[in-house]
C-alpha atoms as a PDB file:
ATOM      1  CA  UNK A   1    -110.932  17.658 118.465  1.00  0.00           C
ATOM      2  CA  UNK A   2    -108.074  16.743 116.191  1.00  0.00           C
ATOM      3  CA  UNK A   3    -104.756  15.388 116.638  1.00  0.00           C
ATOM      4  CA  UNK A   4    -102.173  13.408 115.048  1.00  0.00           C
ATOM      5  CA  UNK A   5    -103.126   9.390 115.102  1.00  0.00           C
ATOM      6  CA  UNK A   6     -99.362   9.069 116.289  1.00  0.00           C
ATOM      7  CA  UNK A   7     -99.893  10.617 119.163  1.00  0.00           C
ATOM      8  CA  UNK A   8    -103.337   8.852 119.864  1.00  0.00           C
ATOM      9  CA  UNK A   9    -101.670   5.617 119.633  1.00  0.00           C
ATOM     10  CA  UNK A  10     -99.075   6.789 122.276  1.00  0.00           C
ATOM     11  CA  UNK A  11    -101.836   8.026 124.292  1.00  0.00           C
ATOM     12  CA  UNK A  12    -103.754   4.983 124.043  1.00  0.00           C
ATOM     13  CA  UNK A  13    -100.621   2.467 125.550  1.00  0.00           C
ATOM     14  CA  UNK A  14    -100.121   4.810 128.158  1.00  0.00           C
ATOM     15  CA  UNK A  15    -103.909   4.418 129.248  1.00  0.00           C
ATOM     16  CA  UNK A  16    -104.216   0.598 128.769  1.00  0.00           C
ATOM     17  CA  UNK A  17    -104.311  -2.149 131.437  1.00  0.00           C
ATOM     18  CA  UNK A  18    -102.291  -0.913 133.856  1.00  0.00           C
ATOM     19  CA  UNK A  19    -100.832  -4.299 135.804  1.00  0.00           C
ATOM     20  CA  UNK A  20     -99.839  -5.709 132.297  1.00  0.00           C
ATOM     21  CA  UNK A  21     -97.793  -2.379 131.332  1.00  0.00           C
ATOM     22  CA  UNK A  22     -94.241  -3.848 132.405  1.00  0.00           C
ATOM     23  CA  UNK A  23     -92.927  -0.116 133.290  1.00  0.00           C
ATOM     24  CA  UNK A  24     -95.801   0.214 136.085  1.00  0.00           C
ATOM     25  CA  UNK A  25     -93.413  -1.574 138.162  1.00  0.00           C
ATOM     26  CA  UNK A  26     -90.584   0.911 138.398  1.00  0.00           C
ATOM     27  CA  UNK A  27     -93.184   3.840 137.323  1.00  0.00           C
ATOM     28  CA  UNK A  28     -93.575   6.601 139.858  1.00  0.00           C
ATOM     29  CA  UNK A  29     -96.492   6.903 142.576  1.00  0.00           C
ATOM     30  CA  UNK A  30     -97.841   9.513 139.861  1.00  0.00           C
ATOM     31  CA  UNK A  31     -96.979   7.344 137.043  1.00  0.00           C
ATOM     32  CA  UNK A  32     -99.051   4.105 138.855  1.00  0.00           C
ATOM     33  CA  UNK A  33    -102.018   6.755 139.477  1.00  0.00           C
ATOM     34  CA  UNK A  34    -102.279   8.169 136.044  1.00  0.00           C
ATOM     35  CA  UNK A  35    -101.591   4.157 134.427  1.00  0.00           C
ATOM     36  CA  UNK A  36    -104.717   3.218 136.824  1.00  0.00           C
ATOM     37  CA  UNK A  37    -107.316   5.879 136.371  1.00  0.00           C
ATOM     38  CA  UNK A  38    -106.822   4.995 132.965  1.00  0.00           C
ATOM     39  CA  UNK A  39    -107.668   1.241 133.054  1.00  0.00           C
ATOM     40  CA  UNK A  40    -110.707   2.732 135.359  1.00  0.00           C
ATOM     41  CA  UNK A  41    -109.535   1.382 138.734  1.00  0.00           C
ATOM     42  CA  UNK A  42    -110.213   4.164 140.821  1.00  0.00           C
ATOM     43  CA  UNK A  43    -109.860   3.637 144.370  1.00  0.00           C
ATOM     44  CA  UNK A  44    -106.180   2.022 143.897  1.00  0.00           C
ATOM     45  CA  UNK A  45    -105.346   5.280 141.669  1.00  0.00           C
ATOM     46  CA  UNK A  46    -107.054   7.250 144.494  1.00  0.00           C
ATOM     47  CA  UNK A  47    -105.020   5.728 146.974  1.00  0.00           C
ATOM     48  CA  UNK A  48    -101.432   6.327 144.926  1.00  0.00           C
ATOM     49  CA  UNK A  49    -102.085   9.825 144.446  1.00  0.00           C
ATOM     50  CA  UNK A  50    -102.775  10.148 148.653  1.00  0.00           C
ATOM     51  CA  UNK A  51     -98.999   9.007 148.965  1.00  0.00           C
ATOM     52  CA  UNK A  52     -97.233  11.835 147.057  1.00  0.00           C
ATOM     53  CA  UNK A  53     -96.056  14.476 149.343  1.00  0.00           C
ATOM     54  CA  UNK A  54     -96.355  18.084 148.816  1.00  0.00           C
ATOM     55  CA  UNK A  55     -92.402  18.499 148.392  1.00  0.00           C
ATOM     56  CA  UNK A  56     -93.063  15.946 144.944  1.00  0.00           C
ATOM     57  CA  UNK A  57     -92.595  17.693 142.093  1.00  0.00           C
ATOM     58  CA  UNK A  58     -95.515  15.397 141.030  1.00  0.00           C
ATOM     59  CA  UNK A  59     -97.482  16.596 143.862  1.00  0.00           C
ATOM     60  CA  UNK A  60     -99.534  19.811 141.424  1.00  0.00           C
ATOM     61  CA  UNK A  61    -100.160  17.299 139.003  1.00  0.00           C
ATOM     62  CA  UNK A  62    -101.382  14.363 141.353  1.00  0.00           C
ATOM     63  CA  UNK A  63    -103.815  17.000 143.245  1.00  0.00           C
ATOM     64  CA  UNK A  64    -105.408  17.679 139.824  1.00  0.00           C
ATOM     65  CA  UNK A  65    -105.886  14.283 138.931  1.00  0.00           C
ATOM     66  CA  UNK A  66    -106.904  13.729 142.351  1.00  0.00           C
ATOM     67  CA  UNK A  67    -110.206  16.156 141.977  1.00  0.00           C
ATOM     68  CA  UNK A  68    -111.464  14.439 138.868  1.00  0.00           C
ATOM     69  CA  UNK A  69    -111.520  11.304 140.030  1.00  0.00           C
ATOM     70  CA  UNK A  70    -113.305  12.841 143.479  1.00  0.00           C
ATOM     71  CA  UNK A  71    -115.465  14.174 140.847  1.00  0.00           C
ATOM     72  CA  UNK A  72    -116.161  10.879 138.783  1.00  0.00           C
ATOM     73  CA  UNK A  73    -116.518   9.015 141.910  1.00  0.00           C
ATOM     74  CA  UNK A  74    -119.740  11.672 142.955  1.00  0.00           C
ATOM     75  CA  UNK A  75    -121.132  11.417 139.120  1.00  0.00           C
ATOM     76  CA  UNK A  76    -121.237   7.410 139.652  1.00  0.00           C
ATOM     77  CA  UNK A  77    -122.429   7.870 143.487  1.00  0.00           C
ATOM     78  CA  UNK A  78    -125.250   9.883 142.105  1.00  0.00           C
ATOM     79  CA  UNK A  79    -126.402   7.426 139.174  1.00  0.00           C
ATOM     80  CA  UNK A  80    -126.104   4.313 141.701  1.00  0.00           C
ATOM     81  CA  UNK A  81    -128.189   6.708 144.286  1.00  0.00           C
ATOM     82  CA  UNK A  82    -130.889   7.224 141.473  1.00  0.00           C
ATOM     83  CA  UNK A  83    -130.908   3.680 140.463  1.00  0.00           C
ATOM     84  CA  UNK A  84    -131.851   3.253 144.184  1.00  0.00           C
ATOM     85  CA  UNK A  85    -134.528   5.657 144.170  1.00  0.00           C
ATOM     86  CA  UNK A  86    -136.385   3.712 141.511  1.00  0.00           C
ATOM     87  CA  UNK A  87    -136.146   0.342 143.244  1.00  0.00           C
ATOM     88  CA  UNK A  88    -137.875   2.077 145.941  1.00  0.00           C
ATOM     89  CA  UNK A  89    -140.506   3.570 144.128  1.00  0.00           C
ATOM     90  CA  UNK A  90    -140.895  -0.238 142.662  1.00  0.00           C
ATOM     91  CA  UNK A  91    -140.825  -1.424 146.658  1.00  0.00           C
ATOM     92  CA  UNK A  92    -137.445  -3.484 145.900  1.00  0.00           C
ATOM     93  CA  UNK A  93    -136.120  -2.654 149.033  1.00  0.00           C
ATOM     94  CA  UNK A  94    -133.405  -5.343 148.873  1.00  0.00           C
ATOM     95  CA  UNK A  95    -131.707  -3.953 145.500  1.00  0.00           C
ATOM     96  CA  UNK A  96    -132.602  -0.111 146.532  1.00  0.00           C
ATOM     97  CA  UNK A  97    -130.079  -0.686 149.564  1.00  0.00           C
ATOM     98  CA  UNK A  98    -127.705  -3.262 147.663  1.00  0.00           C
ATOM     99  CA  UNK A  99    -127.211   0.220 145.372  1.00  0.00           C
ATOM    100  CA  UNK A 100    -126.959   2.623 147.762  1.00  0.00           C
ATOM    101  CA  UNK A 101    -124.047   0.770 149.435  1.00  0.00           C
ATOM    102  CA  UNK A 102    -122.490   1.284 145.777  1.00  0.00           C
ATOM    103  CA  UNK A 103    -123.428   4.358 146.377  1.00  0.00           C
ATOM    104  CA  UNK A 104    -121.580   4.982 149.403  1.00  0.00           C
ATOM    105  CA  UNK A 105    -118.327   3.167 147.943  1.00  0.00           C
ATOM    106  CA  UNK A 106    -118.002   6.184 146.104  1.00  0.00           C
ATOM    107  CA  UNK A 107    -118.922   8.866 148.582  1.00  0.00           C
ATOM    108  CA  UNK A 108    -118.575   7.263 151.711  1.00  0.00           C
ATOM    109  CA  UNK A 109    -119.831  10.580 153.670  1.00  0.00           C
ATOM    110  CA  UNK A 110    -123.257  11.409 151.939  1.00  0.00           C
ATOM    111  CA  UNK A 111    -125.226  11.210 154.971  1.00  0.00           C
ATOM    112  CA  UNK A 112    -128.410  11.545 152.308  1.00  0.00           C
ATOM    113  CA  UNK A 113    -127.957   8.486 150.933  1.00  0.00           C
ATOM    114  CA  UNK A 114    -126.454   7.078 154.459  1.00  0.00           C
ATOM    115  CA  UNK A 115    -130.103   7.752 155.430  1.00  0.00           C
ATOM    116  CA  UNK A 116    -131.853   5.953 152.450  1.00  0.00           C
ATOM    117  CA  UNK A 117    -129.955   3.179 153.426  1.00  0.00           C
ATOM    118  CA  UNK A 118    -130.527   2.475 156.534  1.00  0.00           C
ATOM    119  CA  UNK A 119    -134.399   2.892 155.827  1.00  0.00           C
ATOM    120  CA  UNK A 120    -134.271   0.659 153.038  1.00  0.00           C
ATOM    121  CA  UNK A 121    -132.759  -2.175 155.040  1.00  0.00           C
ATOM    122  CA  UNK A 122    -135.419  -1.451 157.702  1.00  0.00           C
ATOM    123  CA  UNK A 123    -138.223  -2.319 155.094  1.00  0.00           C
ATOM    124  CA  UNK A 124    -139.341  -6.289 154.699  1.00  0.00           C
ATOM    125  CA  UNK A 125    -137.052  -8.785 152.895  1.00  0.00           C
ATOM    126  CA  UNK A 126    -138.125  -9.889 149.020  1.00  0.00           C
ATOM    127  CA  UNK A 127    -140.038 -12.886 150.391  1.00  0.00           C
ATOM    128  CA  UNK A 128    -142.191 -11.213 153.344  1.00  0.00           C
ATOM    129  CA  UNK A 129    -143.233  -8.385 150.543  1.00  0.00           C
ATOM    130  CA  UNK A 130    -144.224 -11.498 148.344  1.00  0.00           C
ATOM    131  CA  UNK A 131    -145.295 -13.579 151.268  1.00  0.00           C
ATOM    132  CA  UNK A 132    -149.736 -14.234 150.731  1.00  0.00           C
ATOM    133  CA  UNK A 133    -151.804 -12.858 153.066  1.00  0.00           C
ATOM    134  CA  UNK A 134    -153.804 -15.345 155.408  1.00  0.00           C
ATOM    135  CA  UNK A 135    -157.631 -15.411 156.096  1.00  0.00           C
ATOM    136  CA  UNK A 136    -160.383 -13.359 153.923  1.00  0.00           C
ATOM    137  CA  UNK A 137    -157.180 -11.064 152.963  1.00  0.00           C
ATOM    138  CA  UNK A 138    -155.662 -13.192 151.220  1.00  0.00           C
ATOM    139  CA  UNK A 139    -154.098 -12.821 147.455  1.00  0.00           C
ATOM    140  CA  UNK A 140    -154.279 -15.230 145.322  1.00  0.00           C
ATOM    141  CA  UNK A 141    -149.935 -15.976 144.185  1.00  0.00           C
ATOM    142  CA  UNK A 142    -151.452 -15.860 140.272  1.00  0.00           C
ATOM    143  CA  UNK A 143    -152.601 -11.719 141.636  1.00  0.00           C
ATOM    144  CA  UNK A 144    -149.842 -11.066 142.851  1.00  0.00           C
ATOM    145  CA  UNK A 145    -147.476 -12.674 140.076  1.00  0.00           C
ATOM    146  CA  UNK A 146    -150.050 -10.235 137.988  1.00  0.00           C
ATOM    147  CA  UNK A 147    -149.325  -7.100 140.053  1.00  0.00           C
ATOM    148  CA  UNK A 148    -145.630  -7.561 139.625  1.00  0.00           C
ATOM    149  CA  UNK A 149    -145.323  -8.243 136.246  1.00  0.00           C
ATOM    150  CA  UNK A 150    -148.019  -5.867 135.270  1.00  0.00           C
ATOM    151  CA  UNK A 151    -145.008  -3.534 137.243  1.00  0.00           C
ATOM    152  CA  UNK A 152    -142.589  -4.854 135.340  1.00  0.00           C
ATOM    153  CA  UNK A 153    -144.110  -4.052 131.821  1.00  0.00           C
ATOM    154  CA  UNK A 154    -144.526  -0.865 132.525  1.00  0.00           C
ATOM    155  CA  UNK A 155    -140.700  -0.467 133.372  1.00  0.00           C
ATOM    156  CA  UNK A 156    -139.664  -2.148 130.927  1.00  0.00           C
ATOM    157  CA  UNK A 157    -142.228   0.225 127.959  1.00  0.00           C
ATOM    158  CA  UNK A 158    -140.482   3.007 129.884  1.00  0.00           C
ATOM    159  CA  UNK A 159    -136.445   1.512 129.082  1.00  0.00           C
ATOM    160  CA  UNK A 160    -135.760   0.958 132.833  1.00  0.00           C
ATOM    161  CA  UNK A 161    -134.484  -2.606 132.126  1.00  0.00           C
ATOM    162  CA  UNK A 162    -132.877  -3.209 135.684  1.00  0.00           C
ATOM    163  CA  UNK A 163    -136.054  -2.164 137.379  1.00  0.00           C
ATOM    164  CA  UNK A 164    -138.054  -4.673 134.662  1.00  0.00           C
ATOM    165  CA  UNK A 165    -136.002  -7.091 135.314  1.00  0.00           C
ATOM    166  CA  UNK A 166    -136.032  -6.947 138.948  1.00  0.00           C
ATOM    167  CA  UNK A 167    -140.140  -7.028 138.835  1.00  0.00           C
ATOM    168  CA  UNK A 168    -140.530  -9.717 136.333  1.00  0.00           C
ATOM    169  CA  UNK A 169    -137.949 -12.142 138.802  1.00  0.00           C
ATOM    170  CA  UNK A 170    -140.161 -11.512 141.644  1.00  0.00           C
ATOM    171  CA  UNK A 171    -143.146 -12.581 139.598  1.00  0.00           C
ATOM    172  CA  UNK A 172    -141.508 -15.700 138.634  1.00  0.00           C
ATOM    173  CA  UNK A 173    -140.688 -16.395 142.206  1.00  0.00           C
ATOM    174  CA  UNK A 174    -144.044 -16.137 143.342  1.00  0.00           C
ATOM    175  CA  UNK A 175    -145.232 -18.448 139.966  1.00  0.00           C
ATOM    176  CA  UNK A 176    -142.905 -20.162 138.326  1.00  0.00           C
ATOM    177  CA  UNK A 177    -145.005 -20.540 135.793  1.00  0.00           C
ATOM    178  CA  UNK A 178    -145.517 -17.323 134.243  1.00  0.00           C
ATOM    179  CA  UNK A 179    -145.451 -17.290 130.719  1.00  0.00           C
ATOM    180  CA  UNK A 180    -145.608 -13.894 130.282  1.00  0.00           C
ATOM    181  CA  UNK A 181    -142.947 -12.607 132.975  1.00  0.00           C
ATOM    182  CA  UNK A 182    -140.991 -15.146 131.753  1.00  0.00           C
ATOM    183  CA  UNK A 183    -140.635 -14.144 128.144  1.00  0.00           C
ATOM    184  CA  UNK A 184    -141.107 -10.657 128.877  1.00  0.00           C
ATOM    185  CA  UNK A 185    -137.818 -11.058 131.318  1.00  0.00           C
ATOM    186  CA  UNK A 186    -135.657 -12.695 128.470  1.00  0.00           C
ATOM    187  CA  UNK A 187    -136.817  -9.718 126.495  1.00  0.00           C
ATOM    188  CA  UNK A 188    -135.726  -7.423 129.104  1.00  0.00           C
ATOM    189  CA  UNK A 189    -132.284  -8.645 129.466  1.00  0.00           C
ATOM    190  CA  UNK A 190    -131.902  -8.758 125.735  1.00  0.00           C
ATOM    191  CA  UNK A 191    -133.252  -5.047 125.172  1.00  0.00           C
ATOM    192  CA  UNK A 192    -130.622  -4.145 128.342  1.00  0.00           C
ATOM    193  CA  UNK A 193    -128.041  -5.697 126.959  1.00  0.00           C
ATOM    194  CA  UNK A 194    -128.617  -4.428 123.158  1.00  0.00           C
ATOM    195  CA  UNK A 195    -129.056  -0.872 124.194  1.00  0.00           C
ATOM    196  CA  UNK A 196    -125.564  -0.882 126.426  1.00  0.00           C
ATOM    197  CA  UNK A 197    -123.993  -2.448 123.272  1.00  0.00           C
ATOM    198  CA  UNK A 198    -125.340   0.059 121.052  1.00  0.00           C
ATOM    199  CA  UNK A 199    -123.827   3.098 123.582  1.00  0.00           C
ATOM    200  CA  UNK A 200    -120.545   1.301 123.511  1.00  0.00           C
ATOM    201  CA  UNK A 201    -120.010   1.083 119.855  1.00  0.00           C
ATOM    202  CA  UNK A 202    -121.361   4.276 119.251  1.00  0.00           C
ATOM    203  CA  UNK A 203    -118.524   5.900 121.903  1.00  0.00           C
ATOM    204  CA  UNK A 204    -115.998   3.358 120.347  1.00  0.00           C
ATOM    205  CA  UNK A 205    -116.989   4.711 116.951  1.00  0.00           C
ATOM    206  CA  UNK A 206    -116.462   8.724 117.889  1.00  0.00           C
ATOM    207  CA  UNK A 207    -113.279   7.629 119.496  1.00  0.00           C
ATOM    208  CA  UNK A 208    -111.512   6.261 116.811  1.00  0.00           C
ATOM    209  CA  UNK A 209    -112.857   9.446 114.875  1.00  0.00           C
ATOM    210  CA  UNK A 210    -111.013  11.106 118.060  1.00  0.00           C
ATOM    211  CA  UNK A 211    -114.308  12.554 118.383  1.00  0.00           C
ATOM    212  CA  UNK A 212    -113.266  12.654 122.555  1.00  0.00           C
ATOM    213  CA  UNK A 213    -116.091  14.389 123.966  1.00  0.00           C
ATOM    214  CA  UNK A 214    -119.130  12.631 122.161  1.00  0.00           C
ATOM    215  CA  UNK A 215    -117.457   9.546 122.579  1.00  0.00           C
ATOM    216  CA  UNK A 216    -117.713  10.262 126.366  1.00  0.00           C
ATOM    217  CA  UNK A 217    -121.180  10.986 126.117  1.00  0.00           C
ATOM    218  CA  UNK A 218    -121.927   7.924 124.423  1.00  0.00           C
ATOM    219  CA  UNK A 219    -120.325   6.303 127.447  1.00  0.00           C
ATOM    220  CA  UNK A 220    -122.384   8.230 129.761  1.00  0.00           C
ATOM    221  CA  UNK A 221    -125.370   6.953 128.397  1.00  0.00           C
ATOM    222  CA  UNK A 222    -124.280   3.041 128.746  1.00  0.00           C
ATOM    223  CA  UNK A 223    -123.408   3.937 131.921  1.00  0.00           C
ATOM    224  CA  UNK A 224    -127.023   5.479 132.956  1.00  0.00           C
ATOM    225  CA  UNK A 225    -128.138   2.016 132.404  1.00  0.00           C
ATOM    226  CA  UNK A 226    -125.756  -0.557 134.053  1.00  0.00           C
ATOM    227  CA  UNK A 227    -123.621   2.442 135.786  1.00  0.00           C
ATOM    228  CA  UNK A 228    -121.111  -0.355 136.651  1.00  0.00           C
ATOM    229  CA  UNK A 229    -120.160  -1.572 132.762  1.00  0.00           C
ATOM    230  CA  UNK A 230    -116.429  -2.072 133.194  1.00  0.00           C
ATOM    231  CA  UNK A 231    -116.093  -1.732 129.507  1.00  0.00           C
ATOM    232  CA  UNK A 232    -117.713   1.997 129.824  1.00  0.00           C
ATOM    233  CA  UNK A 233    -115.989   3.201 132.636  1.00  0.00           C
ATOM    234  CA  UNK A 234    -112.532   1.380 130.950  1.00  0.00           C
ATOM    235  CA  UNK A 235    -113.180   3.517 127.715  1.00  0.00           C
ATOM    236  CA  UNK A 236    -114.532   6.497 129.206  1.00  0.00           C
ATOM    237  CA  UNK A 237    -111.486   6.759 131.805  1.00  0.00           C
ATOM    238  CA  UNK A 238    -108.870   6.606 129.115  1.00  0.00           C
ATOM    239  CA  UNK A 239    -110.567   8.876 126.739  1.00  0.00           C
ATOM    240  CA  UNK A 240    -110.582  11.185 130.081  1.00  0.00           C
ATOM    241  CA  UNK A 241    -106.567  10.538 130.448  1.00  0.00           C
ATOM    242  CA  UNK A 242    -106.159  11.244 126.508  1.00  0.00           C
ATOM    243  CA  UNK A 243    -107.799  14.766 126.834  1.00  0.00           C
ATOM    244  CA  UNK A 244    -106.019  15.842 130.327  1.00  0.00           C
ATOM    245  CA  UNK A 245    -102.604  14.652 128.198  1.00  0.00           C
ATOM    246  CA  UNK A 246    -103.761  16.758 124.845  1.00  0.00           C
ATOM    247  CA  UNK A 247    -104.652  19.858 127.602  1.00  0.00           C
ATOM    248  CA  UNK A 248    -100.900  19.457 129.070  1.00  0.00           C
ATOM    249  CA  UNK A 249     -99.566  19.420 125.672  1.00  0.00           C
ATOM    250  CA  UNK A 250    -101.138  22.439 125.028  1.00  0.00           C
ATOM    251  CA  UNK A 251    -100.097  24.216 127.623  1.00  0.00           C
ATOM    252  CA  UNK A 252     -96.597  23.291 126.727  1.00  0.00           C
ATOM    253  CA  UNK A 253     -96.432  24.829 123.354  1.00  0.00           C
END
């Protein structure tokens, strides 16, 4: 994908922070919609487009932009829904519903994940899972510190840093104390952080190469692990914008 840098440049102002652009102000309905998808704000570019009426002349235009971000909104539905799944497999009931109400944010109708929901918040609360057992049953805090960050290590070998992260806190709160979840946790955050950062400068990198579609990718991959990186969805919006502007001018030669 190659184009003139003059017209990236252009591109890139129209797609930048839309509330600081001074024309958003007197810009269209469209205008607003298009400035706001770009800056990654979704629902308030959702809700611009629902306001142009068929008789618009904007109105073709507005019902295509319309669909993609329907269609981004399922794509980061579906990555906070699996995010959910795995605190569930992990018995994080607690953060497995927290992101399924992200979930639903973006597809308020999926009566799947409606259901996973409302069985997640039926399961125990953080501190009656953690809670010791009374009587002959009873486990030991420094076993069950053990279990979780035994849990944790394992997500973390396997690069699922929020599910780490989430075990090695619960072993902490059961012993303070824990060396090992401790240190492992800091480890976590940093190898979280460090592989996001790595996604993001790699997509910044094919961008400014105007390498669009790889840089998305990139993006896509920063956004499997923290799917709510404003910086990710902020690129990867306005790299979206840039190649439905290069497909219009296209279509106008």
């Amino acid at each position: 994908m190659r184009f003139k840098p003059l017209i990236l440049t252009a591109l890139l102002l129209i797609s930048g922070c839309a509330q600081l652009i001074p024309r958003y102000y007197t810009a269209s309905d469209y205008e607003k919609a298009l400035m706001l998808y770009g800056d990654g704000q979704l629902t308030p570019a959702k809700e611009r487009l629902l306001n142009i009426k068929k008789d618009s002349r904007d109105y073709k235009a507005a019902q295509e932009l319309l669909t993609k971000i329907e269609r981004l909104s399922l794509i980061l539905a579906e990555r906070y829904n699996a995010i959910s799944e795995e605190y569930e497999r992990a018995n994080i009931f607690d953060l497995a519903a927290k992101n399924y109400r992200i979930a639903l944010q973006f597809d308020p109708s999926n009566q799947v994940i409606q259901k996973r929901l409302k069985t997640a918040e039926q399961q125990p609360a953080p501190s009656e899972e953690i809670k010791p057992k009374k009587g002959k049953d009873a486990a030991k805090p420094e076993i069950l510190a053990e279990g979780h960050y035994k849990k944790g290590a394992a997500f973390l070998e396997a690069k699922k840093y929020n599910m780490a992260i989430a075990e090695f806190n619960i072993a902490l709160k059961i012993v303070p104390s824990h060396t090992y979840a401790m240190s492992f946790l800091a480890t976590a955050k940093k190898e979280r952080e460090d592989a996001i950062d790595m996604h993001l400068k790699k997509g910044i990198d094919y961008f400014q190469k105007e390498e669009l579609e790889l840089a998305i990718k990139e993006w896509d991959a920063a956004l499997d692990i923290d799917p709510w990186d404003k910086t990710a969805i902020d690129y990867r919006a306005r790299a979206e914008v840039i190649l439905e502007k290069i497909k219009e001018m296209k279509k106008e030669k």
